[in-house]
Protein backbone atom coordinates (compact mmCIF):
# COMPACT_ATOMS: atom_id res chain seq x y z
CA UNK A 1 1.60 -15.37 -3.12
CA UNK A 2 0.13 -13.29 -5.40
CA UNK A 3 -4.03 -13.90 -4.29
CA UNK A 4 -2.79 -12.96 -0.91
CA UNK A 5 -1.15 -9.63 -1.67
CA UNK A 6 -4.16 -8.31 -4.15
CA UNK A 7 -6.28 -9.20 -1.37
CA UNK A 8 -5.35 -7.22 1.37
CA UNK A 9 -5.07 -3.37 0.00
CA UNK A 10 -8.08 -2.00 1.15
CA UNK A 11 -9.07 1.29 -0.66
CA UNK A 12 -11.90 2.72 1.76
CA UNK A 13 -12.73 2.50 5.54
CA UNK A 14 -14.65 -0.22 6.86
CA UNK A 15 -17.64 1.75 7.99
CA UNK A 16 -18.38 3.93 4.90
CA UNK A 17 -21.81 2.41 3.48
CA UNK A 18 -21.24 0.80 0.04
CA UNK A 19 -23.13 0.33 -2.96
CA UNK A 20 -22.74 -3.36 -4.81
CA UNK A 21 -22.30 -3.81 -8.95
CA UNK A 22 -23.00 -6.89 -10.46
CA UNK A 23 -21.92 -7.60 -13.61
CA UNK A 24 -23.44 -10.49 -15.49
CA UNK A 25 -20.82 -10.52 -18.50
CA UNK A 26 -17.53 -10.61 -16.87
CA UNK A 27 -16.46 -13.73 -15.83
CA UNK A 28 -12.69 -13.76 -13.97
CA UNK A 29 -10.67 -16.03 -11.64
CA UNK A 30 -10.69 -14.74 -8.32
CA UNK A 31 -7.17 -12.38 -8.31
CA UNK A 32 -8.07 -11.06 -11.70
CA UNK A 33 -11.74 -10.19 -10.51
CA UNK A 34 -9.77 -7.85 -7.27
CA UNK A 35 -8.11 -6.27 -9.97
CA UNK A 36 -11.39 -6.00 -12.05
CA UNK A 37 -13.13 -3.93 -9.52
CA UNK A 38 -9.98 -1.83 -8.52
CA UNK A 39 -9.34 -0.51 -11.86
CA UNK A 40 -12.85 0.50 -12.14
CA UNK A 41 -11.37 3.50 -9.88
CA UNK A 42 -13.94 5.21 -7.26
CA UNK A 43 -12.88 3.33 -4.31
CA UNK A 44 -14.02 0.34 -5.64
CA UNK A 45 -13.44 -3.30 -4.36
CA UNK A 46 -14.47 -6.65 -4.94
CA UNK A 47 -17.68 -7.25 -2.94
CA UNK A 48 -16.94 -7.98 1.07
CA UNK A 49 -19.35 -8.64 3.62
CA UNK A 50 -18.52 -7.11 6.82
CA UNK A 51 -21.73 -7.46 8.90
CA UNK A 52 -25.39 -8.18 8.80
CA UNK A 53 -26.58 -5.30 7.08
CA UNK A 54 -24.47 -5.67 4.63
CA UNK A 55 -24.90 -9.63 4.58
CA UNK A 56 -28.94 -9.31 4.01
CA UNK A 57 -28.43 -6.30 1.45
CA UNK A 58 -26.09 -8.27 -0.76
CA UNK A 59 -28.60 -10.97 -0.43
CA UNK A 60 -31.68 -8.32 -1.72
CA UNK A 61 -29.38 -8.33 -5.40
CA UNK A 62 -30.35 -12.42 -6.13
CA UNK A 63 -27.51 -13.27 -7.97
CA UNK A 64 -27.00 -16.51 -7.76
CA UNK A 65 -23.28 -17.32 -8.14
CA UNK A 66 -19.84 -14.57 -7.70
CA UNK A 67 -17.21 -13.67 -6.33
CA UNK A 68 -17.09 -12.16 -3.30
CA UNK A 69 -14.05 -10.42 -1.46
CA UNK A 70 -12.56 -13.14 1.40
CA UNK A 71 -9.55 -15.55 1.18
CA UNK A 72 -8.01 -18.48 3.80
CA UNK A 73 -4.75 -18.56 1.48
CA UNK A 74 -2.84 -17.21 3.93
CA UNK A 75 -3.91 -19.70 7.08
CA UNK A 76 -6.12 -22.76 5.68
CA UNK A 77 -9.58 -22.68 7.93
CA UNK A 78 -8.88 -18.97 8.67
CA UNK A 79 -10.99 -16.85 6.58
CA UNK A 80 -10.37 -13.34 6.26
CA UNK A 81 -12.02 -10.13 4.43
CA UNK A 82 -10.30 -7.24 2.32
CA UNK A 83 -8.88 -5.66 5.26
CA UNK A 84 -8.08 -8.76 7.83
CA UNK A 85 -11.65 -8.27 9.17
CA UNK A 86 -14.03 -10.88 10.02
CA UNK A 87 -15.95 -12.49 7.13
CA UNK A 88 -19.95 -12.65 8.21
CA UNK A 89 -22.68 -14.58 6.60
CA UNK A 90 -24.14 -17.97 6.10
CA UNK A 91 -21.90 -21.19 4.60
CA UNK A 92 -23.35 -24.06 2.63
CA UNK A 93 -23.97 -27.07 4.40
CA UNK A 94 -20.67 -28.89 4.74
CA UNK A 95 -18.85 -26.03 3.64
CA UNK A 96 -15.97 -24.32 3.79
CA UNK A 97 -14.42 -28.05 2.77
CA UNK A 98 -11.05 -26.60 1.13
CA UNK A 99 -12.07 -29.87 -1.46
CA UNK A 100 -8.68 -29.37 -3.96
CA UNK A 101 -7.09 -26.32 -1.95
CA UNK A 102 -10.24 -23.89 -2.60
CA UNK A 103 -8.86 -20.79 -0.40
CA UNK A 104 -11.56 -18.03 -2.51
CA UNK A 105 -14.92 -17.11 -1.31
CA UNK A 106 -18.29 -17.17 -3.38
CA UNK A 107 -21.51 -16.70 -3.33
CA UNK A 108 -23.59 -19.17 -4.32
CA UNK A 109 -27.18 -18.65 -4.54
CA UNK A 110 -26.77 -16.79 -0.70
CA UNK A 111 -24.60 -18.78 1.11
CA UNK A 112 -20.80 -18.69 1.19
CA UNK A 113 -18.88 -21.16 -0.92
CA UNK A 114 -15.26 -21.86 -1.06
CA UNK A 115 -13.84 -22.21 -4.48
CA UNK A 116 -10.53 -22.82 -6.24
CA UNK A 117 -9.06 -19.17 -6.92
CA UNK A 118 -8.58 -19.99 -10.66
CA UNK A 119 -12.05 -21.29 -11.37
CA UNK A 120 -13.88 -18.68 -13.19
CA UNK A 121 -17.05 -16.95 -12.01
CA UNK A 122 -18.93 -13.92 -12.36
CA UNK A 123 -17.81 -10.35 -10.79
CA UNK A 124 -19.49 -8.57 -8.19
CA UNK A 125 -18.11 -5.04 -6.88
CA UNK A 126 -18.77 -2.53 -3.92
CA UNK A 127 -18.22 1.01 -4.46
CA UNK A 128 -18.20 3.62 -1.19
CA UNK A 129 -21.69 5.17 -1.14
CA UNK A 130 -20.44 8.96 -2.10
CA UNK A 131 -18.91 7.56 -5.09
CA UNK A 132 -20.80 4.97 -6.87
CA UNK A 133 -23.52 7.77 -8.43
CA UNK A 134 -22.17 6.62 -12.06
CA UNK A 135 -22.88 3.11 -11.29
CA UNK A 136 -26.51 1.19 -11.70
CA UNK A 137 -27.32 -1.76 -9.36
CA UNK A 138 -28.38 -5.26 -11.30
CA UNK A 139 -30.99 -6.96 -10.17
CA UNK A 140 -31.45 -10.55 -11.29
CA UNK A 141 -34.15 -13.01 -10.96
CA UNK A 142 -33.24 -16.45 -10.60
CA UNK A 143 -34.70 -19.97 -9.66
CA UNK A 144 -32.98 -22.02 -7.05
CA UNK A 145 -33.31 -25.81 -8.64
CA UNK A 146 -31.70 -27.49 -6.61
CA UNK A 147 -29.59 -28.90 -8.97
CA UNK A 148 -26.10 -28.84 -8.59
CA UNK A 149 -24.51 -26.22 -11.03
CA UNK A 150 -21.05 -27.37 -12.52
């Protein structure tokens, strides 16, 4: 399965610190936005939460709807990061569902999402600390509604 093989090369070691690129114009399916962030070279990988400090600093960017590095393609229910690792943070209520075989993670407006792998959404990367000095963090305000987005 192709999803499944993108998603487990892992390029950097779990416990470097990383520094998370949003970018508001590039909108991928979930396999093409792994690739996205690896060819951007410098270590860098779609977005992954691995623990709470990571969790609350990926929170701190508001961006309300992307990507983010964790699949259950392999095992339905099981949900796994980049590098096999657990996947922490908060789900939406009733959520993961796997409503018409989602098996990709998002983030949507702070809580974890499942989503069909070839729906397309924006493109958030992580880049190890030491080597992201080229790269500019995007903050974005945003308004939770409420309403359900589409």
């Amino acid at each position: 399965m192709r999803i499944f093989s993108l998603f487990l090369k892992c390029l950097f070691a779990w416990h470097t610190t990383v520094v998370y690129q949003h970018y508001p114009d590039v909108s991928k399916n979930w396999a093409d936005a792994v690739k996205f962030c690896r060819e951007l070279g410098g270590g860098a990988e779609i977005a992954t939460i691995i623990d709470n400090t990571q969790f609350n600093e990926f929170l701190g960017l508001n961006i309300p709807r992307t990507w983010i590095g964790g699949t259950d393609a392999a095992s339905e229910g099981v949900w796994v990061s980049a590098c096999g690792g657990t996947i922490i943070g908060k789900w939406r209520p009733n959520q993961p569902d796997n409503s018409g075989n989602e098996d990709c993670l998002e983030m949507y407006y702070g809580l974890m999402n499942d989503q069909k792998c070839g729906h397309t959404n924006k493109v958030t990367c992580q880049f190890p600390e030491n080597n992201s000095n080229n790269y500019i963090q995007v903050f974005l305000p945003f308004t939770i509604s409420g309403e359900k987005e589409s």
